[in-house]
Protein backbone atom coordinates (compact mmCIF):
# COMPACT_ATOMS: atom_id res chain seq x y z
CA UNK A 1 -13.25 -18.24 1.65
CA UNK A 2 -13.94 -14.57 1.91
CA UNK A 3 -11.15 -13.79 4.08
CA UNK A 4 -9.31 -13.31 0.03
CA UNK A 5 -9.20 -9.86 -0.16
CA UNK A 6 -9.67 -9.76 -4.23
CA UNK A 7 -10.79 -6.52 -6.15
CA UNK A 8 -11.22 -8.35 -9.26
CA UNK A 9 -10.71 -6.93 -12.38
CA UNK A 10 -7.74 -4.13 -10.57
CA UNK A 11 -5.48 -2.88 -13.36
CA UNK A 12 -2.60 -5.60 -13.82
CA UNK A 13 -0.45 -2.75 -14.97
CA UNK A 14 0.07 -2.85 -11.18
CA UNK A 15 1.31 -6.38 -11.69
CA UNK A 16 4.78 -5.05 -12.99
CA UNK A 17 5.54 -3.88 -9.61
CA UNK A 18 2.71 -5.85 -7.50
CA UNK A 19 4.67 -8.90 -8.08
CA UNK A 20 6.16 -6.73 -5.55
CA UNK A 21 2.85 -6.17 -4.02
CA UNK A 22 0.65 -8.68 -2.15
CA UNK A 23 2.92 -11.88 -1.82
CA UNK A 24 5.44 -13.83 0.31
CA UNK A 25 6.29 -16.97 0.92
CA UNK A 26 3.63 -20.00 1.16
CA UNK A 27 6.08 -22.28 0.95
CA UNK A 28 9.02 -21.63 -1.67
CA UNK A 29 8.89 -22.07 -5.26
CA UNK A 30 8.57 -26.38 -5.20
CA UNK A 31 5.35 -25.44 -5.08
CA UNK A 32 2.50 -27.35 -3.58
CA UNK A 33 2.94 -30.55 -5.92
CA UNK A 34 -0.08 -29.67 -8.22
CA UNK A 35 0.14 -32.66 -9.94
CA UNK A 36 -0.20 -35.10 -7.08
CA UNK A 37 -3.55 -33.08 -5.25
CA UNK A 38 -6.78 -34.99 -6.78
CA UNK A 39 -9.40 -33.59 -8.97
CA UNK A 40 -12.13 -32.21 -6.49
CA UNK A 41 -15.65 -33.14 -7.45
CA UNK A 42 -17.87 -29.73 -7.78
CA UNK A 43 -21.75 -30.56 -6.12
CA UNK A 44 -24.23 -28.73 -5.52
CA UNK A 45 -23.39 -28.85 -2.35
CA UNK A 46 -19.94 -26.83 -2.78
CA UNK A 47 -20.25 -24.50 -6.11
CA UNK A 48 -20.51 -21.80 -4.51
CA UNK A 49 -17.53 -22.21 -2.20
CA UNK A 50 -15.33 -23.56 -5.30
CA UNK A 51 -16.12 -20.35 -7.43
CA UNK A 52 -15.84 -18.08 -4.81
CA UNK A 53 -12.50 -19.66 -3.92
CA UNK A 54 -11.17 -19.47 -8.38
CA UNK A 55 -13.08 -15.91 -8.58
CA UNK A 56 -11.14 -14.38 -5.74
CA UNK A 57 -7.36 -16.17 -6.37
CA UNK A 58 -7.73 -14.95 -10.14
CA UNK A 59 -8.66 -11.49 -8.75
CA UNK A 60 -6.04 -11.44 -6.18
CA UNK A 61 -3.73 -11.82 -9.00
CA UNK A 62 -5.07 -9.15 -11.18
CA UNK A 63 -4.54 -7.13 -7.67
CA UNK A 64 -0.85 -7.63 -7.06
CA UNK A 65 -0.60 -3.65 -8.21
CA UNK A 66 -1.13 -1.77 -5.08
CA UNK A 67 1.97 -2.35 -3.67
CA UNK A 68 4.05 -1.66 -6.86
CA UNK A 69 3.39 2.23 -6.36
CA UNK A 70 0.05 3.30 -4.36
CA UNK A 71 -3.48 2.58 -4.95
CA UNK A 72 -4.06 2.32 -8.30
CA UNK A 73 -7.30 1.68 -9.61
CA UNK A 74 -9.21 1.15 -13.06
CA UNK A 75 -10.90 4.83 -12.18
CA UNK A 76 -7.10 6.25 -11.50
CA UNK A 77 -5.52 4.69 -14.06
CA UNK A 78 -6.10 6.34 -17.46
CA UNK A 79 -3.30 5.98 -19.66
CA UNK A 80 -0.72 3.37 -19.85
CA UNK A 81 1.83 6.02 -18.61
CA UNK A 82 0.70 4.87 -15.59
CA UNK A 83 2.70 2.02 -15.78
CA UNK A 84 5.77 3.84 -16.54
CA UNK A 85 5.04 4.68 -12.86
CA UNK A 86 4.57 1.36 -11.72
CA UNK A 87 7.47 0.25 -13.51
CA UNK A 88 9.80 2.36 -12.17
CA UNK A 89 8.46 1.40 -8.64
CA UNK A 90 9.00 -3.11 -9.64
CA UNK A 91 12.30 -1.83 -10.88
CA UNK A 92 13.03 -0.34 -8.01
CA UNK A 93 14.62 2.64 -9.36
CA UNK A 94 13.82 4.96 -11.92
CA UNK A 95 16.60 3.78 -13.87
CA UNK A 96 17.48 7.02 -15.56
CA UNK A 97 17.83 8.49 -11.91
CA UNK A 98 18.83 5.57 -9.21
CA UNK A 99 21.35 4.12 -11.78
CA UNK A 100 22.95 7.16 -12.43
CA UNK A 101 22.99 8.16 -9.06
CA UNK A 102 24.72 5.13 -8.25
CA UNK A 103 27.22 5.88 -10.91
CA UNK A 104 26.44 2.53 -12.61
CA UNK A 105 28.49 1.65 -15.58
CA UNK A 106 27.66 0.31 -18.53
CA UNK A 107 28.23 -3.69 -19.03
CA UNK A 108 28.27 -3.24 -14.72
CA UNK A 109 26.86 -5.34 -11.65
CA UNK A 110 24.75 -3.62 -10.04
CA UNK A 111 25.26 -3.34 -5.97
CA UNK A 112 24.70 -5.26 -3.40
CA UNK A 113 23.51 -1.24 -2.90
CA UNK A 114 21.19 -0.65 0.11
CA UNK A 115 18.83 2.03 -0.45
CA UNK A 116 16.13 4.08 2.13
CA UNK A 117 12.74 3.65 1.47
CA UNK A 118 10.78 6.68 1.73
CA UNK A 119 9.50 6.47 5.05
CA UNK A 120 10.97 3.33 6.74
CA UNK A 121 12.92 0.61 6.02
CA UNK A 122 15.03 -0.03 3.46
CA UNK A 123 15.29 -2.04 -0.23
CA UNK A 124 18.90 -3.56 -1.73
CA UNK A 125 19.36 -3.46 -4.90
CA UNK A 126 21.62 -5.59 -7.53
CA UNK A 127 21.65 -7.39 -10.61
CA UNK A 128 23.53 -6.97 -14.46
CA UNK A 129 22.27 -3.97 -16.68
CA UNK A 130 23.69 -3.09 -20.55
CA UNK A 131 23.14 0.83 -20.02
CA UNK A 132 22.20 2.66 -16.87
CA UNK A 133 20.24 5.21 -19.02
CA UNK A 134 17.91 2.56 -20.63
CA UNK A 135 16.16 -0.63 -19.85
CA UNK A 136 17.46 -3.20 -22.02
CA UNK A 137 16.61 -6.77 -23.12
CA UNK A 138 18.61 -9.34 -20.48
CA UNK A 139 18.56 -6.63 -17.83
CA UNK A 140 19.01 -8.60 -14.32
CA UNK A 141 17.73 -6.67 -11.16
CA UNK A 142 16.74 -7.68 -7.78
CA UNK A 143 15.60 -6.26 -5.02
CA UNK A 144 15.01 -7.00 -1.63
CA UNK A 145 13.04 -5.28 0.76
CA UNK A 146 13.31 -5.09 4.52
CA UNK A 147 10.66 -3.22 5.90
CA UNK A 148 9.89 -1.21 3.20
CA UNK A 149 7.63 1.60 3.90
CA UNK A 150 6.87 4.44 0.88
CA UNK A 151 4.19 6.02 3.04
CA UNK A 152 1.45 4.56 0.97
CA UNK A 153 -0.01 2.19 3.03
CA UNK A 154 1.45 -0.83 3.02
CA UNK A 155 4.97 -2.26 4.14
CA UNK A 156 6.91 -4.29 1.72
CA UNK A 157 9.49 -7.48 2.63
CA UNK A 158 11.17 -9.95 0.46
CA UNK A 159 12.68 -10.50 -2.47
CA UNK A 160 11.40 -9.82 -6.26
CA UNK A 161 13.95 -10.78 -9.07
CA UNK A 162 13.51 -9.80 -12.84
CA UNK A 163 14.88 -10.56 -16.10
CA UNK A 164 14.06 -7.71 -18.77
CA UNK A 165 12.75 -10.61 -21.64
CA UNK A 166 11.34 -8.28 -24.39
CA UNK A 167 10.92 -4.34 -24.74
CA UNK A 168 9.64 -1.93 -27.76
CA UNK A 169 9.83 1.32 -27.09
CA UNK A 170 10.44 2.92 -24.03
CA UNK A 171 8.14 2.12 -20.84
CA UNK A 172 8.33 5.82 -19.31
CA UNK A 173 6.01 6.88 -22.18
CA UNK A 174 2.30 5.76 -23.38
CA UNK A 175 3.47 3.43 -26.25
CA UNK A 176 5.36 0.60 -25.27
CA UNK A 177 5.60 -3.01 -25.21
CA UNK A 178 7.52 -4.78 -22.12
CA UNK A 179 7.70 -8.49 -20.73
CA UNK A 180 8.96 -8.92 -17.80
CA UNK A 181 10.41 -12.50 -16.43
CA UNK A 182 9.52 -12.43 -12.24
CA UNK A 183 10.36 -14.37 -9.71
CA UNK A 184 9.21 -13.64 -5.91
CA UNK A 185 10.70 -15.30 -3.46
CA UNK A 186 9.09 -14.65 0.50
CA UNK A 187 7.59 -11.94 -0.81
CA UNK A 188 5.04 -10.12 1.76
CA UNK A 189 2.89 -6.92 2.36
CA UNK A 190 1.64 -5.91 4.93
CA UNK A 191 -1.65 -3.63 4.84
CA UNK A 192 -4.59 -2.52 7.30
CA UNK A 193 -2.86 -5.35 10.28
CA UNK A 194 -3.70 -7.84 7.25
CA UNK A 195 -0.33 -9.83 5.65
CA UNK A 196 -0.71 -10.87 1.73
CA UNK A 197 1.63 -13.33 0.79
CA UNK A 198 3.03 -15.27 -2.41
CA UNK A 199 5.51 -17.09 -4.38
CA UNK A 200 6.06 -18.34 -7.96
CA UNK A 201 7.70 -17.80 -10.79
CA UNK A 202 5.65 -16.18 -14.24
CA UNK A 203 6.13 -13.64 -17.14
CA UNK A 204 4.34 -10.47 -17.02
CA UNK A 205 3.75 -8.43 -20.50
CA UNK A 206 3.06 -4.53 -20.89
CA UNK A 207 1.68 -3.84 -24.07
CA UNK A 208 0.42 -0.26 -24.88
CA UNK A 209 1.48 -0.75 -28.70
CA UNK A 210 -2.16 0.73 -29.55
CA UNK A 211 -2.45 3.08 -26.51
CA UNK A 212 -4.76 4.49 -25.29
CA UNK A 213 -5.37 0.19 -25.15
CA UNK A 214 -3.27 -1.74 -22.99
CA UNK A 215 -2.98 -5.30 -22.99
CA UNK A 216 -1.74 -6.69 -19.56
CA UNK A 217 -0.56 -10.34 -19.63
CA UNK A 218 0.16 -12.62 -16.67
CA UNK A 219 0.99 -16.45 -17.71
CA UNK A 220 3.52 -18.83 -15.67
CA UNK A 221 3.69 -21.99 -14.17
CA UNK A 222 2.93 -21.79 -10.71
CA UNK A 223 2.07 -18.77 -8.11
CA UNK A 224 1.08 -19.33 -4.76
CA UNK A 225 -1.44 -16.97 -3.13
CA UNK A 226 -1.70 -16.77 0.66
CA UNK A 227 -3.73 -14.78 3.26
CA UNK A 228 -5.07 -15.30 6.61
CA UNK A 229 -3.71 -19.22 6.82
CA UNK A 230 -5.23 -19.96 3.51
CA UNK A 231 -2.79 -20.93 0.29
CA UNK A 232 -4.08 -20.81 -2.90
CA UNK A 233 -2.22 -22.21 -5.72
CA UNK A 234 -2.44 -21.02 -9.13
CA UNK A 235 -1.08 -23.59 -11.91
CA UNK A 236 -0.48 -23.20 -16.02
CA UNK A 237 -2.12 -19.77 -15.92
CA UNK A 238 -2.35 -17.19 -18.41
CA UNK A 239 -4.22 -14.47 -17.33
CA UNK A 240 -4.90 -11.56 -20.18
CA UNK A 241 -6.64 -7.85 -19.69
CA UNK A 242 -7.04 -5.20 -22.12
CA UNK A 243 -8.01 -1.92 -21.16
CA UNK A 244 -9.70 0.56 -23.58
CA UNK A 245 -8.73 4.02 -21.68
CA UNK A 246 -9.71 6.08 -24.51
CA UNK A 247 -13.27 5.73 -24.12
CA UNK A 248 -15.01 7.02 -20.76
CA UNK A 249 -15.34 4.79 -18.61
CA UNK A 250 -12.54 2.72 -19.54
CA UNK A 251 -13.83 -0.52 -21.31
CA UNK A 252 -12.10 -3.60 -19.73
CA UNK A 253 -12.17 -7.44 -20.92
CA UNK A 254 -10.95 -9.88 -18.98
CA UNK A 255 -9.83 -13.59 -20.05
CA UNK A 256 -8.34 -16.41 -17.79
CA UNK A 257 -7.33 -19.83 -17.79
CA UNK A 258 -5.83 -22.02 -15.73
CA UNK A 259 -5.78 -24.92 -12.61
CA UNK A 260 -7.03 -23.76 -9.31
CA UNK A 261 -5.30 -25.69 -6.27
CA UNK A 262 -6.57 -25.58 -2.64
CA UNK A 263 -5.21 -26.30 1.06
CA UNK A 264 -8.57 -25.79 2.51
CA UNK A 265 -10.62 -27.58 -0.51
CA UNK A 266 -8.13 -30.31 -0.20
CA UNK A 267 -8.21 -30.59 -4.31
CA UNK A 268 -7.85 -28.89 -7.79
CA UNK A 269 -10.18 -27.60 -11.03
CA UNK A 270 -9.38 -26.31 -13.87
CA UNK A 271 -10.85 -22.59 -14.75
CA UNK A 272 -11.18 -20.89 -18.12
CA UNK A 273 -13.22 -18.26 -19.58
CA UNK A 274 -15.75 -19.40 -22.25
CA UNK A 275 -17.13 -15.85 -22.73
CA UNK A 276 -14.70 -12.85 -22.28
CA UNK A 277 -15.39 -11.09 -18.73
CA UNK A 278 -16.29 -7.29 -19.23
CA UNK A 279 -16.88 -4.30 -17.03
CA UNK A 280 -16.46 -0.96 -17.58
CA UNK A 281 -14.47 1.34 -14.99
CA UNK A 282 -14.42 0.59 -11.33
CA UNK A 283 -17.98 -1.05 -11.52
CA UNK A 284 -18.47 -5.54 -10.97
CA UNK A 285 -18.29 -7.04 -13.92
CA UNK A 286 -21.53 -6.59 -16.66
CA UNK A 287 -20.89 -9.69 -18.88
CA UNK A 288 -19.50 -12.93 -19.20
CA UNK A 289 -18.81 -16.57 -18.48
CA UNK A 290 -16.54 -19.09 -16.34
CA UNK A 291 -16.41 -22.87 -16.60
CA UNK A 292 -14.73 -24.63 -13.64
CA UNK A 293 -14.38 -28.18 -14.25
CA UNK A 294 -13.49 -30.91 -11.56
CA UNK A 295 -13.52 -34.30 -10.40
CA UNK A 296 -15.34 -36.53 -13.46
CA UNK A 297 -15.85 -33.64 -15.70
CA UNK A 298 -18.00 -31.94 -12.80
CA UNK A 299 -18.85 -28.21 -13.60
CA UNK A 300 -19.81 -25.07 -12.29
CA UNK A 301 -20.50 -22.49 -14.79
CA UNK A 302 -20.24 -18.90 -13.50
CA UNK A 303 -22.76 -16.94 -15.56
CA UNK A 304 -22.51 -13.37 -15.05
CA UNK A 305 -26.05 -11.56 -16.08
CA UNK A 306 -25.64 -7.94 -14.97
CA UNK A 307 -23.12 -6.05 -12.70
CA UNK A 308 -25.96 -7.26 -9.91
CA UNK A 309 -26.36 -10.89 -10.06
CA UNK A 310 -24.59 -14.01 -11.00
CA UNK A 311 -26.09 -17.31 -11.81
CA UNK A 312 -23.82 -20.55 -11.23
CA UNK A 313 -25.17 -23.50 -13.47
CA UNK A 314 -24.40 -26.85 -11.82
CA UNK A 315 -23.48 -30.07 -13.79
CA UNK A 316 -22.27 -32.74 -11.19
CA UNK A 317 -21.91 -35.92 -13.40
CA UNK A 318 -20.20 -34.30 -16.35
CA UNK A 319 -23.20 -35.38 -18.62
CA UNK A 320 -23.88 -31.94 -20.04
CA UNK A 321 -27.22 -31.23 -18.14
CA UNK A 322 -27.38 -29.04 -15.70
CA UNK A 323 -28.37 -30.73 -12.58
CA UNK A 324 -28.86 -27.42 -10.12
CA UNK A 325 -28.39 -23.64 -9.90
CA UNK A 326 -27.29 -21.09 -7.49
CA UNK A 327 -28.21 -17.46 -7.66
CA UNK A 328 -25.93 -15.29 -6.38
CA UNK A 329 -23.98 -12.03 -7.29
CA UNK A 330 -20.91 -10.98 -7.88
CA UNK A 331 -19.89 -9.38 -4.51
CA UNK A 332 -20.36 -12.46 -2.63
CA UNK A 333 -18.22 -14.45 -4.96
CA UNK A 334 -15.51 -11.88 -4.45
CA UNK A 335 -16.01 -11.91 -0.89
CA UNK A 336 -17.03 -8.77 -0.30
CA UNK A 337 -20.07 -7.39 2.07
CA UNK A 338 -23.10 -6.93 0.24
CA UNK A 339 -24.54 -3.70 0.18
C-alpha cells in the first residue's frame, strides 16, 4: 500500500488545477460499481493495511495540486492569491490574457484552439464563456493536454472539463469565493518515471471570503485514484480544509468523509472524521481522529496523539469494545520512509 505517493494534508487550493494534476484514467467514469463490492471486515489482522490504504487515497486527493502550477506546498502557499495562480493554470489560460489573445468574443465558443505548452507538448482548448475579460457563472472550458510539459516537473495528458458553478468576487485577488464543477476524463501525470492517474466527476469550492482563511472544498460522487497498478476508489466524499495563513505557521484543519473502495482489498469502508485533523505548516498532523467502519460495524479508529505517533484502536465485532491496538505513526500510514 505504500507505493500511494500521498503528502497528506497538501494545500487543495492546488485541487483547482490538480484535478489537472495527478490523475488519468482507471477505468472511465462508470466507475468501479461501488455499490456491488462487499463491506470488508477490518481485524486485527488488517488495520493497519486498511488505514494506511483510506489515509493515503484521502491524501492523494488533497495532493492533486502539484500539477495545476508547480510545487505548491502548505510552507509556499501563504495567501489565497495563490490560487489565483493555480486557477489560472486549471483554466488553462489566464483568461484576461489567453482569451484576449485569442480574440474571443463575448457570448463565443471557444476553439478547438491548440496551444504550446511551455516546454513541450501542447494543450487544446474550447468550451462557451459570457466575457473573455471575466470568469463568469456557466463558463464551459476544456482542455486537453498532449504531452504537456511547463518545465515544472511533471508532464500532463488528458482531458479536464469545467463548468464555472458559483463565483464572488474575482479569483485573481485574495478574497474570493469560486466552485468549480470538474470532470477528468484519462487524465495522467507523469513525475520522477512514476504515472498518477484518475477519473471522476466532483465539485471543487475556493473560498477566501475571510482571507487570510481559506476554505478548500472537494465533495462528488465518485473519483478514482490510481498508481503503480493499484485503483483506489473514492465514493460520496466531501472532503473540507481550512487554512489559517494569517498566523505563522499556517494553522490547518482537516475534515473528511466518505466510502473507501479497493482493487487490492477486494472490498469497501466507510471513513469520516470524528475529531477535526490539525497540523500546523508543512509538519504530520498534531491532533485528531478517524473512524473507518467495515464489514458488521467493524472499526479501526485512527487516533492521532502527536505529530510522532498514531494509535489505531481495533473493534472487530462492532460491539463498542475495543478488541486490539496498533501503535504506529503517521509516516508509515502515509507511506512514507521513516526517519
Amino acid at each position: 500500500m505504500n507505493t500511494l505517493k500521498a503528502r497528506s494534508l497538501r494545500l487543495v487550493g492546488a485541487l483547482a488545477l490538480g484535478a489537472a494534476s495527478l490523475i488519468a484514467s482507471c477505468g472511465g467514469g462508470g466507475g468501479s460499481g461501488a455499490s456491488s463490492v462487499p463491506d470488508l471486515a477490518i481485524t486485527s489482522g488488517n488495520a493497519l493495511e486498511v488505514s494506511s490504504a483510506v489515509i493515503q487515497a484521502i491524501g492523494l486527493s488533497l495532493d492533486l495540486g502539484e500539477a495545476s502550477g508547480g510545487p505548491v506546498t502548505l510552507q509556499s502557499t501563504t495567501a489565497p492569491a495563490a490560487a489565483g495562480f493555480l486557477l489560472r493554470r486549471a483554466l488553462t489560460l489566464p483568461p484576461r490574457l489567453r482569451m484576449q489573445a485569442l480574440s474571443v468574443q463575448p457570448l463565443a465558443a471557444v476553439g478547438p484552439v491548440e496551444l504550446p505548452c511551455d516546454y513541450l507538448g501542447t494543450m487544446t482548448i474550447s468550451g462557451n464563456v459570457a466575457n473573455p475579460d471575466i470568469l463568469m457563472v456557466g463558463d464551459r472550458i476544456t482542455s486537453v493536454f498532449d504531452g504537456c510539459d511547463d518545465n515544472l516537473g511533471f508532464v500532463l495528458d488528458g482531458k479536464l472539463a469545467l463548468v464555472v458553478s458559483s463565483l464572488e468576487g474575482d479569483p485573481l485577488t485574495d478574497v474570493f469565493l469560486l466552485g468549480l464543477d470538474l470532470t477528468l476524463t484519462s487524465l495522467r501525470v507523469t513525475e520522477d518515471n512514476q504515472v498518477y492517474s484518475a477519473d471522476g466527476a466532483f465539485t471543487l469550492t475556493l473560498d477566501s471570503i475571510d482571507f487570510p482563511v481559506m476554505v478548500l472544498r472537494l465533495a462528488g460522487s465518485l473519483l478514482a485514484l490510481s498508481e503503480g497498478g493499484e485503483i483506489y476508489t473514492l465514493t460520496g466524499f466531501d472532503h473540507r480544509l481550512k487554512i489559517d495563513g494569517g498566523v505563522v505557521p499556517q494553522a490547518i484543519l482537516a475534515e473528511v468523509v466518505g466510502t473507501f473502495v479497493s482493487d487490492v482489498l477486494a472490498g469497501k469502508v466507510d471513513y469520516v472524521t470524528t475529531v477535526p485533523v490539525r497540523a500546523t505548516g508543512d509538519n504530520d498532523p498534531e491532533s485528531g481522529e478517524f473512524l473507518i467502519t467495515g464489514d458488521l460495524n467493524s472499526t479501526a479508529r485512527v487516533i492521532i496523539i502527536d505529530s510522532n505517533s498514531v494509535r489505531l484502536d481495533i473493534d472487530e465485532n462492532g460491539d463498542g469494545v475495543v478488541d486490539d491496538f496498533v501503535d504506529t505513526t503517521w509516516q508509515e500510514l502515509n507511506g512514507q520512509p521513516t526517519p
